[in-house]
C-alpha atoms as a PDB file:
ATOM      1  CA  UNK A   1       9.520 -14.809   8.004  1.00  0.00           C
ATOM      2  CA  UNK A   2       9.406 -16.463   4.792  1.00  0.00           C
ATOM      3  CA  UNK A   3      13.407 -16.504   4.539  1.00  0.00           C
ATOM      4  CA  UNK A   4      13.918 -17.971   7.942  1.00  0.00           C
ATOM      5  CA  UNK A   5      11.281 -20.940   6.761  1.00  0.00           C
ATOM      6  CA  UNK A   6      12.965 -21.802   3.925  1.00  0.00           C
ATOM      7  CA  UNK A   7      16.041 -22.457   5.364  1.00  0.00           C
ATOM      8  CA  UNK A   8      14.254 -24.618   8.116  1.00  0.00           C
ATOM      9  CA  UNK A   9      13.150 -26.377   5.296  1.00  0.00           C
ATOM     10  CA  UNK A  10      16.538 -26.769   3.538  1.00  0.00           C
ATOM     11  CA  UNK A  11      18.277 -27.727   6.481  1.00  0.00           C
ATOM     12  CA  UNK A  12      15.904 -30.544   7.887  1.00  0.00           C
ATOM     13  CA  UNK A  13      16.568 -34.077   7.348  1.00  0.00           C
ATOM     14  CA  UNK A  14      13.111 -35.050   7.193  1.00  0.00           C
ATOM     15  CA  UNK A  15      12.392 -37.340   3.670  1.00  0.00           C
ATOM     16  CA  UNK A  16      15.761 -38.049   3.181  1.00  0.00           C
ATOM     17  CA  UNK A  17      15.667 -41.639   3.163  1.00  0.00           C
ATOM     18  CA  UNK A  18      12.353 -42.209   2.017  1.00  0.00           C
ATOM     19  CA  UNK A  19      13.486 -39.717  -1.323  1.00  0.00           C
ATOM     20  CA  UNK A  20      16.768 -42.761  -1.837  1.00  0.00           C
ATOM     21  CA  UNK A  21      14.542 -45.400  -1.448  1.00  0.00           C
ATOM     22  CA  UNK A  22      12.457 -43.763  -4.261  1.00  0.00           C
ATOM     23  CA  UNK A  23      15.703 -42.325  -6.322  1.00  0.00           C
ATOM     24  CA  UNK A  24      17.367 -45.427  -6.727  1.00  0.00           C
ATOM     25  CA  UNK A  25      15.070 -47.455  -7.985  1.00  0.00           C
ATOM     26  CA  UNK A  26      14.093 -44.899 -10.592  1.00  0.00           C
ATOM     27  CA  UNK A  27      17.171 -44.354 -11.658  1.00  0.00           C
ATOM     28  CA  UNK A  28      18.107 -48.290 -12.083  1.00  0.00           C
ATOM     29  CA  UNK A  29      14.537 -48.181 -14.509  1.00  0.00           C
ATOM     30  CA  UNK A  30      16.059 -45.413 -16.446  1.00  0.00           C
ATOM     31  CA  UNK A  31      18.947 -46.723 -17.363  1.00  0.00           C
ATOM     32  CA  UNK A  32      17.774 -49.843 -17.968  1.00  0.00           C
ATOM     33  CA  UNK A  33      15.362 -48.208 -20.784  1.00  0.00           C
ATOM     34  CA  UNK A  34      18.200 -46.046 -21.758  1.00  0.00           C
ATOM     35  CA  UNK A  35      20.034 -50.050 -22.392  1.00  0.00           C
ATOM     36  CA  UNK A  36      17.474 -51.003 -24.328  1.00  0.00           C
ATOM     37  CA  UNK A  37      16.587 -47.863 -26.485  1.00  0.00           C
ATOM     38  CA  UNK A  38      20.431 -47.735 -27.354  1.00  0.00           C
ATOM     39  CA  UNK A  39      20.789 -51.308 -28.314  1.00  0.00           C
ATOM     40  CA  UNK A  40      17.483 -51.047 -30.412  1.00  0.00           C
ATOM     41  CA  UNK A  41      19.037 -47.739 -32.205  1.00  0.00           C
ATOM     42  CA  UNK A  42      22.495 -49.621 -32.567  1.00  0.00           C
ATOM     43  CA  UNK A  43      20.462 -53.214 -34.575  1.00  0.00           C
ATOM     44  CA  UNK A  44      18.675 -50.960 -36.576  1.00  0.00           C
ATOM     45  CA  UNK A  45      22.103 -48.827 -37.168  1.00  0.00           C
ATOM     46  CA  UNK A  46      23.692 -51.573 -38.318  1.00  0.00           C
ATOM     47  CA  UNK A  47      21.126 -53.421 -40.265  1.00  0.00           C
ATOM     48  CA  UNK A  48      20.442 -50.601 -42.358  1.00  0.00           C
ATOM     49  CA  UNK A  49      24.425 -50.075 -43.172  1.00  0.00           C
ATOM     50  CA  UNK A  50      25.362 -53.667 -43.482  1.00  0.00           C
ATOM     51  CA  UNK A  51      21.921 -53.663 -46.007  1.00  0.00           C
ATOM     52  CA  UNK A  52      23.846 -50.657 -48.319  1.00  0.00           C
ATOM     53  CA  UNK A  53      27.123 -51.846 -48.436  1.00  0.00           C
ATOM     54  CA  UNK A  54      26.487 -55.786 -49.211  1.00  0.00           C
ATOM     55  CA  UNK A  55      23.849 -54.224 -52.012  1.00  0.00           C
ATOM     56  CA  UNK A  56      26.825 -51.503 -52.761  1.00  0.00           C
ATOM     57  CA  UNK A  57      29.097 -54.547 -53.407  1.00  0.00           C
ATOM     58  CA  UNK A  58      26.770 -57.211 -54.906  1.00  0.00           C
ATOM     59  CA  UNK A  59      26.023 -53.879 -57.685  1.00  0.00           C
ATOM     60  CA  UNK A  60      29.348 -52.995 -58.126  1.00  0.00           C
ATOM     61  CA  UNK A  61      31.237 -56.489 -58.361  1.00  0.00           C
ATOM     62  CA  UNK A  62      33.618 -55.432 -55.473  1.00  0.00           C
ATOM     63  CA  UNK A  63      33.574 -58.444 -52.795  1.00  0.00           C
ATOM     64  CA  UNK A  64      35.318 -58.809 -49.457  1.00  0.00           C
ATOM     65  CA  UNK A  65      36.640 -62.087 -49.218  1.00  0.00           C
ATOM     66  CA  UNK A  66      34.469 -62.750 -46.019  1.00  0.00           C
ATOM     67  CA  UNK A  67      31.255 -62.523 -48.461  1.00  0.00           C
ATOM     68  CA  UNK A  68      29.954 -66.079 -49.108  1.00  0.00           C
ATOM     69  CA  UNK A  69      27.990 -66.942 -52.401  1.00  0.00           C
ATOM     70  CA  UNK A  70      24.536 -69.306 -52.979  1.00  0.00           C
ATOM     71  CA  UNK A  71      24.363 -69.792 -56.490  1.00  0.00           C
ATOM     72  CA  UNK A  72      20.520 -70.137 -57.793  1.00  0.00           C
ATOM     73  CA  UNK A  73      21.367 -71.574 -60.991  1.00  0.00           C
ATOM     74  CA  UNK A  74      20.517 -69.678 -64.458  1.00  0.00           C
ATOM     75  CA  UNK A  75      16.912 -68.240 -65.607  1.00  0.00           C
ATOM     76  CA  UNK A  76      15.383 -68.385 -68.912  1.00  0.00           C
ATOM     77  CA  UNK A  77      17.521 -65.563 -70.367  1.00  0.00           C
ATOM     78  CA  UNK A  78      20.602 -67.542 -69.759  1.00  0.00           C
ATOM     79  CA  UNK A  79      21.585 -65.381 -66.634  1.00  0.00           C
ATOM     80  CA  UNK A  80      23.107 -66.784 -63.698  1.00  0.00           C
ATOM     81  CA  UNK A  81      21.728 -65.352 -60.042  1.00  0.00           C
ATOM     82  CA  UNK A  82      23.567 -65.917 -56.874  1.00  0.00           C
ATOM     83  CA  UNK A  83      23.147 -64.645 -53.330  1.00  0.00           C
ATOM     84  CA  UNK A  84      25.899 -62.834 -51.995  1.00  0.00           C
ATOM     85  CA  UNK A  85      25.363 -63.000 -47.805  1.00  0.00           C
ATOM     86  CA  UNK A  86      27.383 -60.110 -45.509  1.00  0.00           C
ATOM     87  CA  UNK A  87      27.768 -60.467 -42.106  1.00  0.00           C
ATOM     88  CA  UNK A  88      28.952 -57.343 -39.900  1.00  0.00           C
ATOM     89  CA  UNK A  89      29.143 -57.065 -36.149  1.00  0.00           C
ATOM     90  CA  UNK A  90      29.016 -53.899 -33.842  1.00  0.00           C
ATOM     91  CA  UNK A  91      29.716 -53.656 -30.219  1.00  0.00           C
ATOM     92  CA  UNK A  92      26.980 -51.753 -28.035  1.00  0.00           C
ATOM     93  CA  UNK A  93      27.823 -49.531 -25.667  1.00  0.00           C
ATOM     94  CA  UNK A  94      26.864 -50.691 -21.733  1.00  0.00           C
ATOM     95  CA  UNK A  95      24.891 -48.097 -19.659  1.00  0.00           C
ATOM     96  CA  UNK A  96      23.881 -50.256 -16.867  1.00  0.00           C
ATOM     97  CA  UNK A  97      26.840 -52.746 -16.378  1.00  0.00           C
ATOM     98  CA  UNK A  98      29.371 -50.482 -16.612  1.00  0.00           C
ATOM     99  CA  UNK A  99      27.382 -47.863 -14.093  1.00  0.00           C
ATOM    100  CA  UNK A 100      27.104 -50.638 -11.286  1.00  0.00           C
ATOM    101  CA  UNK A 101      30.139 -52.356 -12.556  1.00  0.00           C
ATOM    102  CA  UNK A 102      28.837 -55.536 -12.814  1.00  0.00           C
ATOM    103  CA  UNK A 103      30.644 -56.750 -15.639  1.00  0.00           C
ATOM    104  CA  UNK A 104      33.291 -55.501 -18.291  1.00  0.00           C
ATOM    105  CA  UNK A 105      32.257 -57.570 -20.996  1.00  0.00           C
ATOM    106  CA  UNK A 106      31.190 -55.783 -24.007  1.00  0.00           C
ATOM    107  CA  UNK A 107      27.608 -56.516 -25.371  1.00  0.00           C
ATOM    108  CA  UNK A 108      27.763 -57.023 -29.416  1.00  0.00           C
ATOM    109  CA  UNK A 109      25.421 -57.418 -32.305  1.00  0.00           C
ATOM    110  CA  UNK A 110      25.884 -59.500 -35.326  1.00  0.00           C
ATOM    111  CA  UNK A 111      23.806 -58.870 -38.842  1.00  0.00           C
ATOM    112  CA  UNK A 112      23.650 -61.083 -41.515  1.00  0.00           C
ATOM    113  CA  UNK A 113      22.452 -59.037 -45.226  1.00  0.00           C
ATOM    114  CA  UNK A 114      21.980 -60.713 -48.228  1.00  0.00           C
ATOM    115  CA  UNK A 115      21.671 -59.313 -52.403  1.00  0.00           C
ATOM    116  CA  UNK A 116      21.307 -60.595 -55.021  1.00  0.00           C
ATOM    117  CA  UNK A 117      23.925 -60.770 -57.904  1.00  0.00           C
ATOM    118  CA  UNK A 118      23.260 -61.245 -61.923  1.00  0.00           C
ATOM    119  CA  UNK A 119      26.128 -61.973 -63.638  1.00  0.00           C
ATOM    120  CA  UNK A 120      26.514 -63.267 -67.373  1.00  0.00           C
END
């Protein structure tokens, strides 16, 4: 008896629509948080890298020529301090555009990272 009402249940088409109507709005609200807990993991990605290598370079004297300098002037112990300022850009990767294929343009981040350089 129990076999027989199981497959009564699988094969009825009762709830069908009313389980879409509540599917696909569920799964547009995951992805969507699935957007935005990628692109927050990708800024903070790329903030902390950007961070290490412009503080990498501004210790070790090697500078990319897209590196731009603000120069502070010297301190009492006849030092001179500049700013050296990084900027690095990452593309994110698209969950919900690409899914409903509402657009192919890609979504990227730009960082700006600044450290400070002592020099003689």
């Amino acid at each position: 008896m129990t076999g027989k009402y199981f497959w009564d249940v699988i094969h009825s088409r009762k709830g069908s629509a009313d389980s879409i109507l509540l599917l696909i709005p569920l799964l547009v609200l995951f992805l969507i948080g699935m957007q935005l807990s990628i692109s927050i993991f990708t800024r903070n990605q790329l903030a902390i890298s950007s961070q290490n290598a412009i503080s990498t370079r501004a210790v070790s004297g090697d500078f990319l020529n897209d590196d731009r300098f603000i120069y502070l002037g010297g301190s009492s112990d006849s030092r001179n301090l500049a700013l050296v300022v990084g900027t690095s850009e990452r593309r994110v990767p698209s969950v919900v555009s690409s899914f409903f294929l509402l657009t192919t343009q890609d979504l990227v981040l730009n960082n700006r990272s600044i450290a400070l350089v002592e020099g003689n």
